[in-house]
Protein backbone atom coordinates (compact mmCIF):
# COMPACT_ATOMS: atom_id res chain seq x y z
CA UNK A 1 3.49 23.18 -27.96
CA UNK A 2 2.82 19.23 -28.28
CA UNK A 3 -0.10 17.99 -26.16
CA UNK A 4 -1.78 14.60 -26.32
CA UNK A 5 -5.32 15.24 -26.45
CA UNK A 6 -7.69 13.50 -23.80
CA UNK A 7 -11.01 13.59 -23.12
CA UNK A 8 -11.80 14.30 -19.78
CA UNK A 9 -15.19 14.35 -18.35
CA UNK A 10 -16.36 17.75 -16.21
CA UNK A 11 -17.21 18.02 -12.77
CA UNK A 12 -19.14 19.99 -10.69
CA UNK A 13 -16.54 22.16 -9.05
CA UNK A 14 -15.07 19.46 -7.22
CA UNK A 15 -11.05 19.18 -7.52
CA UNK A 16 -10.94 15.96 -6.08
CA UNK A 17 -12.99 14.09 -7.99
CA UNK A 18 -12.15 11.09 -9.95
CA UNK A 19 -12.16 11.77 -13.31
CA UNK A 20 -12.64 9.62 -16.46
CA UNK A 21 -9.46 10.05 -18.69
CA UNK A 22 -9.34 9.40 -22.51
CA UNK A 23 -6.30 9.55 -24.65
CA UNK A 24 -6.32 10.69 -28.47
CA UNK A 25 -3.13 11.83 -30.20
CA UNK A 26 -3.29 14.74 -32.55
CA UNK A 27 -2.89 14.09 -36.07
CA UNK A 28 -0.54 17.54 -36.53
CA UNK A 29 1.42 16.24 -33.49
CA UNK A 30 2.18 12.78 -35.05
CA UNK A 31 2.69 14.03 -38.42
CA UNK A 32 5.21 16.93 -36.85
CA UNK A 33 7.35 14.12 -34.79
CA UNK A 34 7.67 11.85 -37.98
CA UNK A 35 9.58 15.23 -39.97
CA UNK A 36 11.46 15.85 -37.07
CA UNK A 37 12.57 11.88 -37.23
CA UNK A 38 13.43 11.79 -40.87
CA UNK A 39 15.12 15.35 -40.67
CA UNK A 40 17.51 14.37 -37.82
CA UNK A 41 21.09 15.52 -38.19
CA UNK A 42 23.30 12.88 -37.07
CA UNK A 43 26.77 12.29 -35.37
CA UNK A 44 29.84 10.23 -37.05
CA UNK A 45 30.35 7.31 -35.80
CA UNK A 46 31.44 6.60 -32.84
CA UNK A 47 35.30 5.57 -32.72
CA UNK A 48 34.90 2.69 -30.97
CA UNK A 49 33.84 -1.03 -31.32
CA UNK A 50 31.85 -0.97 -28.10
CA UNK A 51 29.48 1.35 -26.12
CA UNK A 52 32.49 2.91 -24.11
CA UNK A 53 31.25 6.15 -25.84
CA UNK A 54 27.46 5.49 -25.26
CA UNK A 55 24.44 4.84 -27.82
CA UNK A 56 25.84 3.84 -31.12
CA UNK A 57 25.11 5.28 -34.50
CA UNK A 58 23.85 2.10 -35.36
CA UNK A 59 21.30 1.46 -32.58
CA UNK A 60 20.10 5.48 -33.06
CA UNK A 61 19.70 5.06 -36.92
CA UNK A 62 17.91 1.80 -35.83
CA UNK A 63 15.17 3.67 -33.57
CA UNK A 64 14.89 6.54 -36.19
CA UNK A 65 14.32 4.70 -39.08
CA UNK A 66 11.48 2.02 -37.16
CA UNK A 67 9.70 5.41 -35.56
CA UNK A 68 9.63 7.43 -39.10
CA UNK A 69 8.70 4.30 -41.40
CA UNK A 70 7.12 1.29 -39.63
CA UNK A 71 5.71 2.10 -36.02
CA UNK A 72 2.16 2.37 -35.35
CA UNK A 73 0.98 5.01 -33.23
CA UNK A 74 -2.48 4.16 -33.46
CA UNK A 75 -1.64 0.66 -31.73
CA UNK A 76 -0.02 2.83 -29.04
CA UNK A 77 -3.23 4.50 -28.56
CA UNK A 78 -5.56 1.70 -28.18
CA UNK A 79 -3.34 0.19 -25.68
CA UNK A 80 -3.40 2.94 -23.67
CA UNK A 81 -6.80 3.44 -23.80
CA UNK A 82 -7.37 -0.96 -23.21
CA UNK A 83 -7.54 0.25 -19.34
CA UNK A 84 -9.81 2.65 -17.27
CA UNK A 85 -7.55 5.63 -16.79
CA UNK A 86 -8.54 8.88 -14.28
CA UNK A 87 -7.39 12.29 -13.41
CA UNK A 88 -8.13 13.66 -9.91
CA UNK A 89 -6.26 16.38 -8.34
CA UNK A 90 -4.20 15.88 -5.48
CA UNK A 91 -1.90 19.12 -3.94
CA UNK A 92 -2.75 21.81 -6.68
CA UNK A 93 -1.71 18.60 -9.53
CA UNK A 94 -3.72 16.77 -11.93
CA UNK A 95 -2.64 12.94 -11.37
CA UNK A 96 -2.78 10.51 -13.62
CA UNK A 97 -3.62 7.08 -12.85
CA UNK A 98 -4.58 3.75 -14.18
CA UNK A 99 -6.82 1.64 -12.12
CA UNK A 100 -8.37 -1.76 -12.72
CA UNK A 101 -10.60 -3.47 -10.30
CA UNK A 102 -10.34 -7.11 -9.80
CA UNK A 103 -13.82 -9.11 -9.66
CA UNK A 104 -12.34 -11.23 -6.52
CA UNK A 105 -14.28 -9.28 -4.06
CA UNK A 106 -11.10 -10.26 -1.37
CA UNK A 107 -8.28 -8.84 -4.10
CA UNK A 108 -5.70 -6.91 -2.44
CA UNK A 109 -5.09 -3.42 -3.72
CA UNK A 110 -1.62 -3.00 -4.73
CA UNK A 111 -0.25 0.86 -6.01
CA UNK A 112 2.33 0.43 -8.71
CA UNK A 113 4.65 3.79 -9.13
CA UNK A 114 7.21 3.32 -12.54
CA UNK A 115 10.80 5.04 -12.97
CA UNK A 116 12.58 6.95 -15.18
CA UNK A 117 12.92 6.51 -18.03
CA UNK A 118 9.57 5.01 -17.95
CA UNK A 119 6.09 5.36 -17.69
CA UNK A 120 2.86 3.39 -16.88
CA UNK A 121 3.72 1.92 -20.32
CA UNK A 122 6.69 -0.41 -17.95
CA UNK A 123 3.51 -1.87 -15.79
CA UNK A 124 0.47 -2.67 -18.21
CA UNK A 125 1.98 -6.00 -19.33
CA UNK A 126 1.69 -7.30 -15.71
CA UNK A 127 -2.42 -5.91 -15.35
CA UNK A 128 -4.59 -8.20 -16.61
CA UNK A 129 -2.90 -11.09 -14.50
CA UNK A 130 -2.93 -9.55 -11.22
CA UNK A 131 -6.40 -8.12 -11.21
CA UNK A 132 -7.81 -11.48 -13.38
CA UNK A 133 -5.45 -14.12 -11.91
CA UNK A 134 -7.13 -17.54 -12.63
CA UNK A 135 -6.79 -16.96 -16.54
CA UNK A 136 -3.50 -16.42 -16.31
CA UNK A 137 -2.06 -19.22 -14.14
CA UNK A 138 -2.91 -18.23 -10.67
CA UNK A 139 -5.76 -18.35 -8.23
CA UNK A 140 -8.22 -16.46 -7.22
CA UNK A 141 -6.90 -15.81 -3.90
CA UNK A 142 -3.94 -13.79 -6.23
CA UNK A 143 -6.32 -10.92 -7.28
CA UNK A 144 -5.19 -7.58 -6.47
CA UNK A 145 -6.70 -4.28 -7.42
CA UNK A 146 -4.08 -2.70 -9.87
CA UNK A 147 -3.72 1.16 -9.17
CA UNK A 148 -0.54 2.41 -11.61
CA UNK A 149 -0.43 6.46 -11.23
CA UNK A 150 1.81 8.33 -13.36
CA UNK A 151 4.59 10.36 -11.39
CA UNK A 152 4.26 14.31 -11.60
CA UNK A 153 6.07 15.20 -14.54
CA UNK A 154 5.76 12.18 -16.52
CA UNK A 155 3.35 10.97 -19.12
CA UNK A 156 -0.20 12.46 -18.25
CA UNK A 157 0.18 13.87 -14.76
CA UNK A 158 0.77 17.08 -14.19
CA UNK A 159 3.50 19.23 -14.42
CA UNK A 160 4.84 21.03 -11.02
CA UNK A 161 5.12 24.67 -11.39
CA UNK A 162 6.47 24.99 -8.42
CA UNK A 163 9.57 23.25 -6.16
CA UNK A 164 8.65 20.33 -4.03
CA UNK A 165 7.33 17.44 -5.53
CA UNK A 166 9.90 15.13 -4.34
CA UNK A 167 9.34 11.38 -3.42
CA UNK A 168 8.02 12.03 -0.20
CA UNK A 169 5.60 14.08 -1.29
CA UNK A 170 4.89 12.28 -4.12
CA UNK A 171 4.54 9.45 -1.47
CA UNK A 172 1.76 11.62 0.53
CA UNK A 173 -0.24 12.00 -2.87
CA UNK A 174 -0.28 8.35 -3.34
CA UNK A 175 -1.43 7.66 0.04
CA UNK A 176 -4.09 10.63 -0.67
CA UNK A 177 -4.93 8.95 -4.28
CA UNK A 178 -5.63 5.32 -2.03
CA UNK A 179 -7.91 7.07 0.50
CA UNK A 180 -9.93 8.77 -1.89
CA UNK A 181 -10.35 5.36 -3.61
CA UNK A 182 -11.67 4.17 -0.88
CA UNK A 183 -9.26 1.55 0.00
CA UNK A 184 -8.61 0.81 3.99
CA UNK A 185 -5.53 -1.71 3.18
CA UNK A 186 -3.02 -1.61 0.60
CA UNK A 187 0.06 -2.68 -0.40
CA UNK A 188 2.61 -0.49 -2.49
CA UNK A 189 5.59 -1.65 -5.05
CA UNK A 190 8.14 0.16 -7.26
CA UNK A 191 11.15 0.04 -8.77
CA UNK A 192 13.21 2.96 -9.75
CA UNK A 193 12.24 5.92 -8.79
CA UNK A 194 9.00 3.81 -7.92
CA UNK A 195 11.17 2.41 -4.88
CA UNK A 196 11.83 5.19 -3.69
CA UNK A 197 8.46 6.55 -3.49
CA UNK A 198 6.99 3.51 -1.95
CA UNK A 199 9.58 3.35 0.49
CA UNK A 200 8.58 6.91 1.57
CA UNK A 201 5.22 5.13 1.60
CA UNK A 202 7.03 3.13 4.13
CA UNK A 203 8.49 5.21 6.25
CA UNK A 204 5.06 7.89 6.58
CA UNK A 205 3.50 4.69 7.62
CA UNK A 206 -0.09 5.42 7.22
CA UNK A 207 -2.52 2.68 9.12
CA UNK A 208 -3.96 1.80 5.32
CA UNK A 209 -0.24 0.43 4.76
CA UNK A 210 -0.03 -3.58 5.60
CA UNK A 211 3.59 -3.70 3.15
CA UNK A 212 5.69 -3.19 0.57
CA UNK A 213 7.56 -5.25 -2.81
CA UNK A 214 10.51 -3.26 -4.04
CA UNK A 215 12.81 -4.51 -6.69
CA UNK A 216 15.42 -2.00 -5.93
CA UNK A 217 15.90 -2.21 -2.57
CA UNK A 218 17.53 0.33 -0.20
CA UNK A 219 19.64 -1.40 1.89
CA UNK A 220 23.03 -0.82 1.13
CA UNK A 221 25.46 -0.39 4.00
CA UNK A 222 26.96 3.22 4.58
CA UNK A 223 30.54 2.46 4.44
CA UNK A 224 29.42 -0.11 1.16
CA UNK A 225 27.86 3.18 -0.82
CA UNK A 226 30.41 5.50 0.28
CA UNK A 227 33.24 3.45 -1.06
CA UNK A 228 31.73 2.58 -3.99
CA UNK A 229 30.78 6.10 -4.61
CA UNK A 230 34.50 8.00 -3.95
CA UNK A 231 36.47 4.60 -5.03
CA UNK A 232 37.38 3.19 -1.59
CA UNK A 233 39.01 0.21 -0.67
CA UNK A 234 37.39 -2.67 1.00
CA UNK A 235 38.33 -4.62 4.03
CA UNK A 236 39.79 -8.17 2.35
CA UNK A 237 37.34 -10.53 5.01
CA UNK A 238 34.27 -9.12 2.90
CA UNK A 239 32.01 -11.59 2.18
CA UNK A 240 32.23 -12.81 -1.89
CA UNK A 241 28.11 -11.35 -2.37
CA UNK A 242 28.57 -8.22 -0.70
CA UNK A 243 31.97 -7.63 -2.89
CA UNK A 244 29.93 -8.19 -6.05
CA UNK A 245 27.10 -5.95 -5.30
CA UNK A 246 29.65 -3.31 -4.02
CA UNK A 247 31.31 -3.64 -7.73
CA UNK A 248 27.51 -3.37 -8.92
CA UNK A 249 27.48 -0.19 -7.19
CA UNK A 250 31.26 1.14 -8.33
CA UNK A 251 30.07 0.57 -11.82
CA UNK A 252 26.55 2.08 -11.70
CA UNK A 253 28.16 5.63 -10.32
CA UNK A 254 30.85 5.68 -12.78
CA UNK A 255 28.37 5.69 -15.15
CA UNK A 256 24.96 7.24 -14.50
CA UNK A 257 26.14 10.81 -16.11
CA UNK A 258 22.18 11.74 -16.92
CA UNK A 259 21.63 11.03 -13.24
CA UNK A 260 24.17 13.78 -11.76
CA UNK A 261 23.08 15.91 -14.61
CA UNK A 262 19.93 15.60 -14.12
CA UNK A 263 20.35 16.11 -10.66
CA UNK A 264 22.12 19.84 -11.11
CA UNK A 265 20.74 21.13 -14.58
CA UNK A 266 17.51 19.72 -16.09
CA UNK A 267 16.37 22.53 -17.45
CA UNK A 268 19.47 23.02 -19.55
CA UNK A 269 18.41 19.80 -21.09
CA UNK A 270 16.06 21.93 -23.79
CA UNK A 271 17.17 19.68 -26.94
CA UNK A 272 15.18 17.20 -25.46
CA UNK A 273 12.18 18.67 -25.78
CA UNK A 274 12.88 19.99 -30.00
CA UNK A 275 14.95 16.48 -30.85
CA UNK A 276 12.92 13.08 -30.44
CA UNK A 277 15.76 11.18 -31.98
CA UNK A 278 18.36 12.86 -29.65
CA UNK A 279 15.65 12.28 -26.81
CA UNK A 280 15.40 8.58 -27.75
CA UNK A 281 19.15 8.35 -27.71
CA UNK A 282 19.60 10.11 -24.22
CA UNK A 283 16.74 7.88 -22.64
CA UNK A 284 17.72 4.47 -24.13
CA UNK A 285 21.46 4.78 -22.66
CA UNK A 286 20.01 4.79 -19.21
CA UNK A 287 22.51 1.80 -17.34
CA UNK A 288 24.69 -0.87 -19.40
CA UNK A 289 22.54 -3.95 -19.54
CA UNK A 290 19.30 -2.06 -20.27
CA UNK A 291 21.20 -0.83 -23.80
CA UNK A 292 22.53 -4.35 -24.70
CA UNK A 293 18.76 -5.15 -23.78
CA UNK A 294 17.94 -2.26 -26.49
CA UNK A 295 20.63 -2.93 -28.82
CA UNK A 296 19.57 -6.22 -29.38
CA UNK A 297 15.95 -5.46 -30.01
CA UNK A 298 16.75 -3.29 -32.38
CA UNK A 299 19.11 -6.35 -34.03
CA UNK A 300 15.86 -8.51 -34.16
CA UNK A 301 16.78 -10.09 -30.83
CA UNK A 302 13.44 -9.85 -28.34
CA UNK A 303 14.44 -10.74 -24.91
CA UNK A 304 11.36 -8.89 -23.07
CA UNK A 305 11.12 -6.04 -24.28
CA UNK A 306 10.79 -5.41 -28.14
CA UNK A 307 11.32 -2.35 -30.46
CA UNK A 308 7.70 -1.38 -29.84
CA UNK A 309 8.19 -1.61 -26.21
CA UNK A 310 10.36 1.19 -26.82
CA UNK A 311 8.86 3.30 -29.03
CA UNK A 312 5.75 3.59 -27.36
CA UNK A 313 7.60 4.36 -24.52
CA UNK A 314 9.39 7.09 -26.22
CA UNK A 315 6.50 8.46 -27.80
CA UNK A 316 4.57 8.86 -25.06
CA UNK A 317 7.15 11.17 -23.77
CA UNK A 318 7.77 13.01 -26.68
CA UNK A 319 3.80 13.54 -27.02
CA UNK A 320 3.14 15.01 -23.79
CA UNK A 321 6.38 16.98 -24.45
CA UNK A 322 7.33 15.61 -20.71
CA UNK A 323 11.43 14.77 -21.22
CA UNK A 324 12.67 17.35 -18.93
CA UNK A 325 9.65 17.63 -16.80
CA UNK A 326 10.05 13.85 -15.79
CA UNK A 327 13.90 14.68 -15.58
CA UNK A 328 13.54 16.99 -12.95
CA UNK A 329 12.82 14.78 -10.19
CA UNK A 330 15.92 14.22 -10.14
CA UNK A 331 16.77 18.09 -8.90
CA UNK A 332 14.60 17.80 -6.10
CA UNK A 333 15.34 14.63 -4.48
CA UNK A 334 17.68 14.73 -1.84
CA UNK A 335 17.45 11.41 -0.69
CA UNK A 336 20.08 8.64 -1.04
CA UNK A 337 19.30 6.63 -4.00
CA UNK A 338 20.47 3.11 -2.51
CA UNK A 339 20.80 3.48 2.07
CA UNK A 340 18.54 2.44 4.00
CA UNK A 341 15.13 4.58 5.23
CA UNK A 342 14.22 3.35 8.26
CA UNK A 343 11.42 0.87 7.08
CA UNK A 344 9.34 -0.48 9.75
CA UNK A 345 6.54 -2.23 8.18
CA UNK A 346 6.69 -5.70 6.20
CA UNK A 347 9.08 -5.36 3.25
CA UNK A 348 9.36 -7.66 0.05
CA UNK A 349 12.49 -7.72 -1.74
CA UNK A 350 13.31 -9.16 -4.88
CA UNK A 351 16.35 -9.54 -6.57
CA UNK A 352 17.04 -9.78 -10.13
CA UNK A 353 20.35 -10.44 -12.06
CA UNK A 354 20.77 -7.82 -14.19
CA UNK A 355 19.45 -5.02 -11.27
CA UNK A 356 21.66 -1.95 -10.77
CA UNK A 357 23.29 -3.73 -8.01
CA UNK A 358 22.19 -6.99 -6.76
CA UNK A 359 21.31 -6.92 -3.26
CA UNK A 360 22.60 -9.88 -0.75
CA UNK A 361 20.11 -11.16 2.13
CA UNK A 362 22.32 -9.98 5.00
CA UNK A 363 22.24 -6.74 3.55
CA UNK A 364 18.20 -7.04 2.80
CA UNK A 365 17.47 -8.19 6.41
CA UNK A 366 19.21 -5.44 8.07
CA UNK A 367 17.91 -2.51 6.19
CA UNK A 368 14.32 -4.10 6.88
CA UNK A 369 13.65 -5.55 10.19
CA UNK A 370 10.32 -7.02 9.19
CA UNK A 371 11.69 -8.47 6.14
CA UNK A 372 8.66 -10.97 4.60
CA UNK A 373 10.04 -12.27 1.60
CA UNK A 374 13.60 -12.38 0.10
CA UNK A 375 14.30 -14.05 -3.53
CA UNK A 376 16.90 -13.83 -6.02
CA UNK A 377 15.26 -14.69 -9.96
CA UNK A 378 17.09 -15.89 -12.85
CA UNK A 379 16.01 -13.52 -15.23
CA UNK A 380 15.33 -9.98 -15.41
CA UNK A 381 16.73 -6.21 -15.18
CA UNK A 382 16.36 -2.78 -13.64
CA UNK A 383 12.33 -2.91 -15.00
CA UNK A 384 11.38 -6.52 -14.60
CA UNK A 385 7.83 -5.82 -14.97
CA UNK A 386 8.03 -4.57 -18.63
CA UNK A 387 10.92 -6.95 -19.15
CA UNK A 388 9.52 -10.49 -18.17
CA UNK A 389 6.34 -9.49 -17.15
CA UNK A 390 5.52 -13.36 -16.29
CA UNK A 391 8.28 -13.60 -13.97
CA UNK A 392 7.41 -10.52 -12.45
CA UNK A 393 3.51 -11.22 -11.67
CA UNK A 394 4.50 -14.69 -10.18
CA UNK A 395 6.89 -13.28 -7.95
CA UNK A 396 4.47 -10.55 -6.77
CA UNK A 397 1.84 -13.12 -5.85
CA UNK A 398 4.56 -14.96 -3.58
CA UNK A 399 6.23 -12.24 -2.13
CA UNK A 400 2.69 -10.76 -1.06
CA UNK A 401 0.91 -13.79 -0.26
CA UNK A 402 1.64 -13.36 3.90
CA UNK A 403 0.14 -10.17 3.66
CA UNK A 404 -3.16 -10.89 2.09
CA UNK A 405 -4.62 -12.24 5.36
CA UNK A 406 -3.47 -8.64 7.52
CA UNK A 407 -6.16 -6.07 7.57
CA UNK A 408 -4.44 -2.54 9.04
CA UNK A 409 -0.55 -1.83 9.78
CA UNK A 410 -1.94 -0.46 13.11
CA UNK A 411 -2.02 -4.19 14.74
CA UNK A 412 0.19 -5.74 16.30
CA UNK A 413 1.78 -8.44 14.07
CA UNK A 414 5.03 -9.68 13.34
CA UNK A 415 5.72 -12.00 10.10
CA UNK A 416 8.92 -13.70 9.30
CA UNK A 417 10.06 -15.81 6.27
């Protein structure tokens, strides 16, 4: 069985302490995926000029050929271990996390929570300006403490052998992971399956909780998602914005196959675990504009995210041997991907053209009565923070800026844009 070796230092018979977390691949790991690249048995062609049929032979070739000849695993390595990483357990589960203090003694702690098919790997671009702000175009009143934990399943968490580590209980061990930090007031962002953990942050409402920053926001009307779910028509008087993000939406469930499959069979999804190229493949053809994104970093075109953005993305999964793990959140949610929760506490949204679906104020301000901040960017995609990680930090330090000045989500406050 792959592993990634870490170094962990022992405790005293205490489960929930913080542990110091190391990461060193094994040489008979790396050496094993590289034959298993260069040995792949692949498909024709497709028949078409487009990506009507998914991945094409050309881009998979592409990411075979760079991972068996050219990419550096070692680099991989160091960047993971560039950042003070811990283990402590939390419900029966080792949990990974990344944390990095800020020196600003006022920085506001902020947990991070990825998606699939990511990793912590989607955050670290945007650490080293929140947490160290004034050498990186901000102030010091921008700090935050940067806490990025990786989801049960995925990368070096954990992995459930049992049922029920859904977002809302992943939600609970986040709020668990902040306490035993130490931290009185936080805030929490995601995207992804990251939104939908923090907005389960959101609705369990602890007191630590003063807001949240999503960048998929819930807040899509029932009778919206239902017809764009089961191909429903639309009353004609629909405003223009809402009609575009309810074609968003059509589009996205015509064509998020891994979801639903996902969602009913992970564990059938064994070649994933035995085929890193055929893993690669099934991961990179996640939504439409995230594989043009790939497609055309593989065709020497870097708009983000380059080809070792995705390799060391990749790798990581195929090292920890976590590719159905990580797929089987999506068995034991039950929660609406896209309707509104029920959010009572200050809420952040930002939009970004090249989201899932692009979410229109009205929509945003219903879904969130104490909506804070509300802003539409020029550039970006489903994971803006590994995608333009600049746009991404300076729209974190404006959407949060209200709350730095709140202490506990158990006063009485009420902030509007």
């Amino acid at each position: 069985m792959r592993t990634a070796q870490t170094t962990i230092v022992p405790t005293v018979d205490d489960p929930q302490a913080i542990r110091p977390f190391e990461v060193q691949f094994l040489q008979n790991d790396l050496d094993d995926l590289r034959q298993r690249v260069t040995a792949t048995r692949f498909p024709e062609k497709e028949t078409v000029d487009d990506n009507s049929q998914g991945i094409p032979l050309k881009t998979v070739k592409a990411i075979a050929k760079y991972w068996a000849n050219d990419y550096d695993f070692g680099k991989l390595q160091r960047k993971l271990n560039a950042y003070p990483q811990f283990v402590t357990e939390i419900g029966g589960l080792d949990i990974h996390f990344i944390h990095v203090r800020a020196k600003e003694r006022n920085a506001l702690p902020i947990i991070i929570t990825h998606g699939w098919p990511g990793s912590v790997l989607h955050q670290m671009k945007i650490i080293c300006a929140l947490a160290n702000p004034t050498s990186y175009g901000g102030k010091a009143e921008d700090a935050f403490d940067v806490i990025i934990p990786s989801i049960p399943g995925f990368g070096f968490s954990g992995k459930p052998n049992a049922t029920g580590w859904n977002p809302t209980r992943i939600a609970s061990a986040w709020i668990e992971l902040m306490k035993r930090l130490g931290y009185d007031r936080f805030v929490a962002q995601g995207g992804d399956w990251g939104a939908l953990i923090t907005e389960q942050i959101g609705v369990l409402a602890p007191p630590e909780l003063i807001g949240l920053h999503t960048n998929m926001p819930a807040a899509v009307p029932a009778y919206i998602d239902r017809a764009a779910a089961f191909g429903e028509a639309l009353p004609s008087e629909i405003p223009s914005e809402e009609r575009q993000a309810y074609e968003d939406l059509a589009f996205v469930y015509k064509r998020v196959y891994y979801a639903h499959y996902m969602a009913s069979r992970p564990q059938t999804l064994a070649a994933l675990a035995d085929s890193p190229v055929g893993m690669a493949a099934f991961m990179a053809d996640f939504d439409a504009r995230g594989l043009e994104l790939i497609q055309r970093a593989f065709d020497g075109v870097e708009e983000g995210i380059s080809r070792d953005d995705l390799l060391d993305n990749f790798s990581l999964f195929w090292l920890t041997n976590t590719a159905v793990s990580a797929g089987r959140i999506y068995w034991e949610n039950k929660l609406p991907y896209f309707s509104p929760k029920g959010i009572e506490v200050p809420v952040a949204v930002s939009v970004f053209p090249d989201e899932l679906y692009r979410c229109p104020k009205s929509w945003a301000e219903v879904a969130y009565p104490n909506l804070i901040h509300y802003n539409k960017l020029e550039k970006g995609g489903h994971f803006p923070a590994w995608e333009q990680p600049e746009i991404f930090v300076d729209e974190l330090r404006n959407a949060l800026r209200k709350l730095r000045t709140t202490k506990r989500s158990h006063e009485n406050y009420s902030i509007t844009i």
